[in-house]
C-alpha atoms as a PDB file:
ATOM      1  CA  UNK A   1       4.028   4.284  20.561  1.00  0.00           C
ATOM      2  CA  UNK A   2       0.540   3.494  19.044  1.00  0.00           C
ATOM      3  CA  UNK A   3       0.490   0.127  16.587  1.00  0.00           C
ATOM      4  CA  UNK A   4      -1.871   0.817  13.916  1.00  0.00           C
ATOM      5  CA  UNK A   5      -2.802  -2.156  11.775  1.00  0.00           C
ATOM      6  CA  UNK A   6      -2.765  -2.020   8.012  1.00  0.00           C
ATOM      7  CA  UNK A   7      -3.736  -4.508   5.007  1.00  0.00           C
ATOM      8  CA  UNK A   8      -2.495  -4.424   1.585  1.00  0.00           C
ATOM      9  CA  UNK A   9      -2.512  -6.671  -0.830  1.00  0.00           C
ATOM     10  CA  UNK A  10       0.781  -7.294  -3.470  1.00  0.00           C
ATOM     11  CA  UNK A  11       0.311  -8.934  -6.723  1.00  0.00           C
ATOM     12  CA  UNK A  12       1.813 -12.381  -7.526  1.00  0.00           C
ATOM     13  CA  UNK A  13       5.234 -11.258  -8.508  1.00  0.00           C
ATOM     14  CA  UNK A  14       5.661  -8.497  -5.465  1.00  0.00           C
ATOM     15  CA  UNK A  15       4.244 -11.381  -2.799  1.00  0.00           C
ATOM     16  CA  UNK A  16       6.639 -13.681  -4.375  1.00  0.00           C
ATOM     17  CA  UNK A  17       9.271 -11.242  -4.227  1.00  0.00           C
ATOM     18  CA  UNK A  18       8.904 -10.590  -0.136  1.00  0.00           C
ATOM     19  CA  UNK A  19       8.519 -14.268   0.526  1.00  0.00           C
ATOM     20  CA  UNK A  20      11.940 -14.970  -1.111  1.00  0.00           C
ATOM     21  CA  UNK A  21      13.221 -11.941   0.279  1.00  0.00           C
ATOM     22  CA  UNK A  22      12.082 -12.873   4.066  1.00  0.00           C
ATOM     23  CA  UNK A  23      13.574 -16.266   3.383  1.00  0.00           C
ATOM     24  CA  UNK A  24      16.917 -15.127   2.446  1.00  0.00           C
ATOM     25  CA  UNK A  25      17.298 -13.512   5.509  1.00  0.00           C
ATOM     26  CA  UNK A  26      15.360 -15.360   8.222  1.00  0.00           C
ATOM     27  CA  UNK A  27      12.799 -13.163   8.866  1.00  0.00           C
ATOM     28  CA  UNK A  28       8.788 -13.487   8.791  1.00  0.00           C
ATOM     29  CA  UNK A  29       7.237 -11.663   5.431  1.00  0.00           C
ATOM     30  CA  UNK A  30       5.109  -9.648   7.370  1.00  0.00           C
ATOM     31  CA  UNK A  31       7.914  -8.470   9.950  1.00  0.00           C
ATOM     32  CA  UNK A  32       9.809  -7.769   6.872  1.00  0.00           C
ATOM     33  CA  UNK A  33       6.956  -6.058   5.152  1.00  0.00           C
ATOM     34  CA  UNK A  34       6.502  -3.854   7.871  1.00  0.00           C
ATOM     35  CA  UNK A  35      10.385  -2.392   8.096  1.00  0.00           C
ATOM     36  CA  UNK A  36      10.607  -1.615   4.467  1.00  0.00           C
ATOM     37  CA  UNK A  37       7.547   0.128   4.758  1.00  0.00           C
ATOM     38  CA  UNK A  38       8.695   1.622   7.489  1.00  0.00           C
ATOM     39  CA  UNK A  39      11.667   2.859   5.869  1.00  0.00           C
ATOM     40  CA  UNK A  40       9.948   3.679   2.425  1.00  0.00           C
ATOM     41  CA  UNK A  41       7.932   5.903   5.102  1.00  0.00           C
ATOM     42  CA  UNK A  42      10.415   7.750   6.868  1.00  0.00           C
ATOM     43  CA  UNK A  43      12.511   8.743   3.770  1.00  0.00           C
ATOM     44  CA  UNK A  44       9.174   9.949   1.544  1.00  0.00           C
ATOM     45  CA  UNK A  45       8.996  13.232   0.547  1.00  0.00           C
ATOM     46  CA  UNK A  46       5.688  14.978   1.999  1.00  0.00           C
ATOM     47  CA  UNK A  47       5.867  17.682  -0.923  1.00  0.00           C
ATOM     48  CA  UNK A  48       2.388  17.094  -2.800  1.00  0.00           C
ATOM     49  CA  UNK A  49       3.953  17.074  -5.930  1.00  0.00           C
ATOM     50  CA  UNK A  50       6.302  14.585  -4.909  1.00  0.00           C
ATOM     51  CA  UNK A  51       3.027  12.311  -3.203  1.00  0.00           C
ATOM     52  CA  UNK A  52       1.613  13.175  -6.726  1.00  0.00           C
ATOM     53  CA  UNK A  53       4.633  12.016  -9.170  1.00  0.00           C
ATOM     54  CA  UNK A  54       5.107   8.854  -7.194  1.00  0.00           C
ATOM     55  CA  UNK A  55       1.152   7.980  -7.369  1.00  0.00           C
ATOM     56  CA  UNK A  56       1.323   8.832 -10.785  1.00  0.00           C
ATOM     57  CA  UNK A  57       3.880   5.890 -11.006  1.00  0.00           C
ATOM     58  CA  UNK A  58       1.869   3.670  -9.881  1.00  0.00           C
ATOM     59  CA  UNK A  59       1.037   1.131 -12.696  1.00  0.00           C
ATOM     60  CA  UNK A  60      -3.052   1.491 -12.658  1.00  0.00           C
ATOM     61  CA  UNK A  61      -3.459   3.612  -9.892  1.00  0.00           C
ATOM     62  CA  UNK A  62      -5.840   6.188 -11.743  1.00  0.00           C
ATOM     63  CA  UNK A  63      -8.363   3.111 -13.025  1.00  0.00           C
ATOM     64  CA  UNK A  64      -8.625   1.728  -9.786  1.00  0.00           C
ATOM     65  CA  UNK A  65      -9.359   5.433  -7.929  1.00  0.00           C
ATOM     66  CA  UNK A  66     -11.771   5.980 -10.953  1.00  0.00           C
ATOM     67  CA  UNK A  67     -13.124   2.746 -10.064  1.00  0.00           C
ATOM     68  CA  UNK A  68     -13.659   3.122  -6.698  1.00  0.00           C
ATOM     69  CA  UNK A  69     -15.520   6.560  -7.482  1.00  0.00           C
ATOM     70  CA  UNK A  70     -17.906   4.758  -9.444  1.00  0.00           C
ATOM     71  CA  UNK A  71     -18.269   1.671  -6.432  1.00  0.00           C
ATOM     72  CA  UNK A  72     -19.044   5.228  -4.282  1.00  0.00           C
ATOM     73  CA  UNK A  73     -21.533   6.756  -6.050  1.00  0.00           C
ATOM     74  CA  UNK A  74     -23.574   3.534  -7.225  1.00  0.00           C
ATOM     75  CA  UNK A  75     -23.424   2.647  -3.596  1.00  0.00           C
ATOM     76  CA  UNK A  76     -21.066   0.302  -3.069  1.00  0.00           C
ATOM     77  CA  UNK A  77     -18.933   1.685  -0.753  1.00  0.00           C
ATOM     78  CA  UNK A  78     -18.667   1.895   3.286  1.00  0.00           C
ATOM     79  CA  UNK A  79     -18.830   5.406   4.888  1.00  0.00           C
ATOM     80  CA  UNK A  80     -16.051   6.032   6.915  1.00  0.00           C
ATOM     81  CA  UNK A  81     -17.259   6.090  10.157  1.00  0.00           C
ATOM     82  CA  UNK A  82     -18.690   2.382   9.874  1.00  0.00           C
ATOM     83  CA  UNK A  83     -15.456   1.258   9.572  1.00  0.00           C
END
C-alpha cells in the first residue's frame, strides 16, 4: 500500500476536540486523525451531488475557494507541478 502524506489544519475548537478525544482513549492525535479520516473516507458517497451537498456544508467553504481564485489570478499561487 502507498502512504500518501496530507496536512490540514482544524480550528481551535475541532483541534481541541481530537486532542481530548486521543486522550480519552490512549492514542496519538494524529494516529487518531488519520482513522477517522479514514473511515469518513471509506463510507463517503462519490455521487457529485453528494461531494457537492456536503461541501456546501462546509461553514465558509465558498469564501475561502473564492479566495483562493483571487490568490490565483493576482499571482499568488504555486502551479501544480512545483509542488
Amino acid at each position: 500500500m502507498s502512504k500518501n502524506r496530507f496536512n490540514l489544519q482544524l480550528d481551535d475548537i475541532r483541534a481541541a476536540k481530537l486532542r481530548a478525544l486521543a486522550k480519552r482513549t490512549h492514542v496519538n492525535p494524529g494516529t487518531l486523525a488519520r482513522s477517522l479520516l479514514s473511515t469518513a473516507l471509506d463510507e463517503a458517497d462519490p455521487d457529485p451531488a453528494s461531494i457537492s451537498s456536503l461541501l456546501d456544508r462546509i461553514p465558509g467553504a465558498l469564501e475561502r475557494a473564492q479566495e483562493g481564485r483571487r490568490e490565483i489570478r493576482g499571482g499568488k499561487g504555486v502551479p501544480l507541478e512545483e509542488l
